[in-house]
Protein backbone atom coordinates (compact mmCIF):
# COMPACT_ATOMS: atom_id res chain seq x y z
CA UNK A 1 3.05 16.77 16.50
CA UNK A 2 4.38 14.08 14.35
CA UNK A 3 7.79 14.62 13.83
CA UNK A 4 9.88 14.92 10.24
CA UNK A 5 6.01 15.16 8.45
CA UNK A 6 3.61 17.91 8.49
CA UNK A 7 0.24 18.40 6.97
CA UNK A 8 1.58 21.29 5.11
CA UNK A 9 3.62 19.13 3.27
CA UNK A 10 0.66 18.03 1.38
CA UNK A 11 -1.39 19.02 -1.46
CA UNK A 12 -4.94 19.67 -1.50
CA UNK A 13 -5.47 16.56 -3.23
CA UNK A 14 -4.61 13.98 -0.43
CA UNK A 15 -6.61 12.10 0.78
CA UNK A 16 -6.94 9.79 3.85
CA UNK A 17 -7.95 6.26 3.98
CA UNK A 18 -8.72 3.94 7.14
CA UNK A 19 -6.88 0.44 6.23
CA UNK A 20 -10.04 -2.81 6.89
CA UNK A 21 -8.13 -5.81 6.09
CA UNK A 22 -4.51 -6.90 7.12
CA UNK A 23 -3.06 -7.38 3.58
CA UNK A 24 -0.05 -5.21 4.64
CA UNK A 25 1.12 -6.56 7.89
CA UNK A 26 2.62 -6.23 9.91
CA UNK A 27 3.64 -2.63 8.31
CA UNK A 28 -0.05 -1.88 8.02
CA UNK A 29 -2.49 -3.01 9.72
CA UNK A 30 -6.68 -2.85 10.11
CA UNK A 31 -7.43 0.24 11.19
CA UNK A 32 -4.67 2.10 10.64
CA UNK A 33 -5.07 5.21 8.43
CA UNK A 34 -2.83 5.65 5.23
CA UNK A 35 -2.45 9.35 3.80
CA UNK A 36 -1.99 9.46 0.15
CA UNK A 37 -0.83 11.15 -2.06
CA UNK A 38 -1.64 11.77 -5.52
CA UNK A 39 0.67 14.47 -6.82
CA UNK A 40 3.80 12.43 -6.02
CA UNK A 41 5.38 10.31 -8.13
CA UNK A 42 5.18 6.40 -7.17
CA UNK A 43 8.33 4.23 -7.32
CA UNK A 44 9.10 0.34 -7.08
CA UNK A 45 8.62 -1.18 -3.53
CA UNK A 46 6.71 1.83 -2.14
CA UNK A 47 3.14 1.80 -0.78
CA UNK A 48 -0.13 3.09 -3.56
CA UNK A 49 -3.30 4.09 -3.34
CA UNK A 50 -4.98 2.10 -6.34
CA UNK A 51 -8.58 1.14 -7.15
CA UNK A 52 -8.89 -2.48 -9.58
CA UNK A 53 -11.77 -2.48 -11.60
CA UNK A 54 -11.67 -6.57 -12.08
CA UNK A 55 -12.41 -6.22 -8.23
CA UNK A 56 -14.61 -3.14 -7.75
CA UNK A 57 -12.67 -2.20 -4.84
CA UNK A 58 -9.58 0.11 -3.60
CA UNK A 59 -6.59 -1.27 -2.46
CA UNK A 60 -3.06 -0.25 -0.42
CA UNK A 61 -0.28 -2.45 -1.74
CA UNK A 62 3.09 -2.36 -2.65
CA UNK A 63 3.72 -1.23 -6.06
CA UNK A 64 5.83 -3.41 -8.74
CA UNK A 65 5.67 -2.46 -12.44
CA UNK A 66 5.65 -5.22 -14.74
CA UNK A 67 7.11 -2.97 -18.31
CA UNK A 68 9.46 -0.31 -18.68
CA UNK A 69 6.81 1.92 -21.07
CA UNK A 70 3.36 0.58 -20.34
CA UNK A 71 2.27 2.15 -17.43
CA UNK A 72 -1.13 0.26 -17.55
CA UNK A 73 0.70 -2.86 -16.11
CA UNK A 74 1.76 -3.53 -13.10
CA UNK A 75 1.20 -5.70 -9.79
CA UNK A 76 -0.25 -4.60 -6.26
CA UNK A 77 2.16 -7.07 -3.75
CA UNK A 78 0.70 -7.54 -0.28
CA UNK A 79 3.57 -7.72 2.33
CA UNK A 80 1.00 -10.41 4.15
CA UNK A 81 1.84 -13.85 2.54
CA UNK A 82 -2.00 -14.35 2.90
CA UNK A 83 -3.24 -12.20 0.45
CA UNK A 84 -2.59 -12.52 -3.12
CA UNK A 85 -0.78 -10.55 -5.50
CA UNK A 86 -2.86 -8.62 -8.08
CA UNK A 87 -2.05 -8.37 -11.77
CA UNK A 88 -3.26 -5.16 -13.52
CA UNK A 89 -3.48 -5.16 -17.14
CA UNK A 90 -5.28 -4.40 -19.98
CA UNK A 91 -7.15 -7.47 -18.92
CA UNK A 92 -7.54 -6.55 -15.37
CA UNK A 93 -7.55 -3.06 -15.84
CA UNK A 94 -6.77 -0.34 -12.61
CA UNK A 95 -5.37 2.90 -11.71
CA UNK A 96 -2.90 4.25 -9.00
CA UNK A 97 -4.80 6.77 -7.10
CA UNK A 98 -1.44 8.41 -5.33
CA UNK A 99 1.00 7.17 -2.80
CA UNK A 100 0.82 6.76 0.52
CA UNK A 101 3.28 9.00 2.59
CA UNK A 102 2.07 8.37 5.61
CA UNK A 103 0.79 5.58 8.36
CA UNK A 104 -0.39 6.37 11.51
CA UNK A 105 -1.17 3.66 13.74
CA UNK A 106 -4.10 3.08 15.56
CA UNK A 107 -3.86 2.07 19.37
């Protein structure tokens, strides 16, 4: 049992993903598995589920919005100083997929 979550407290919609890289560490780490999701709101700071077409690829980083009405732009902040941050934009365009409410670690 994990204590203060439960499965039920999830929609049908969420999703699990098993984390490859260690652009999150040391909160997240390769292969760890993130569940996310996409019916809650996201806020500033918190971990997202977002896939950046500039890169073809889906990321977990922390979100940071860029403008107060535009949506569309925001940056995905790793929490490891070795990985860059990534711009979205209309330039670099992506999409939050949900956010991630859950890490459990692997041992």
């Amino acid at each position: 049992m994990l204590r203060g979550w439960h499965a039920a407290d999830l929609t049908e919609a969420a999703f699990a993903v098993e984390i490859t890289d260690s652009a999150c560490s040391p909160k997240i780490d390769a292969g760890d598995i993130v569940i996310v999701e996409p019916m809650r709101s996201v806020e500033p700071g918190g971990f997202v589920a977002a896939y950046v077409d500039g890169i073809k690829t889906g990321v977990i980083r922390k979100y940071r919005p860029k403008h107060a009405i535009d949506k569309d732009v925001f940056q995905l902040v790793s929490t490891n100083e070795d990985f860059p941050t990534i711009d979205v934009s209309r330039d670099n365009p992506g999409r939050i997929l949900g956010r991630a409410v859950k890490v459990i670690k692997n041992l």
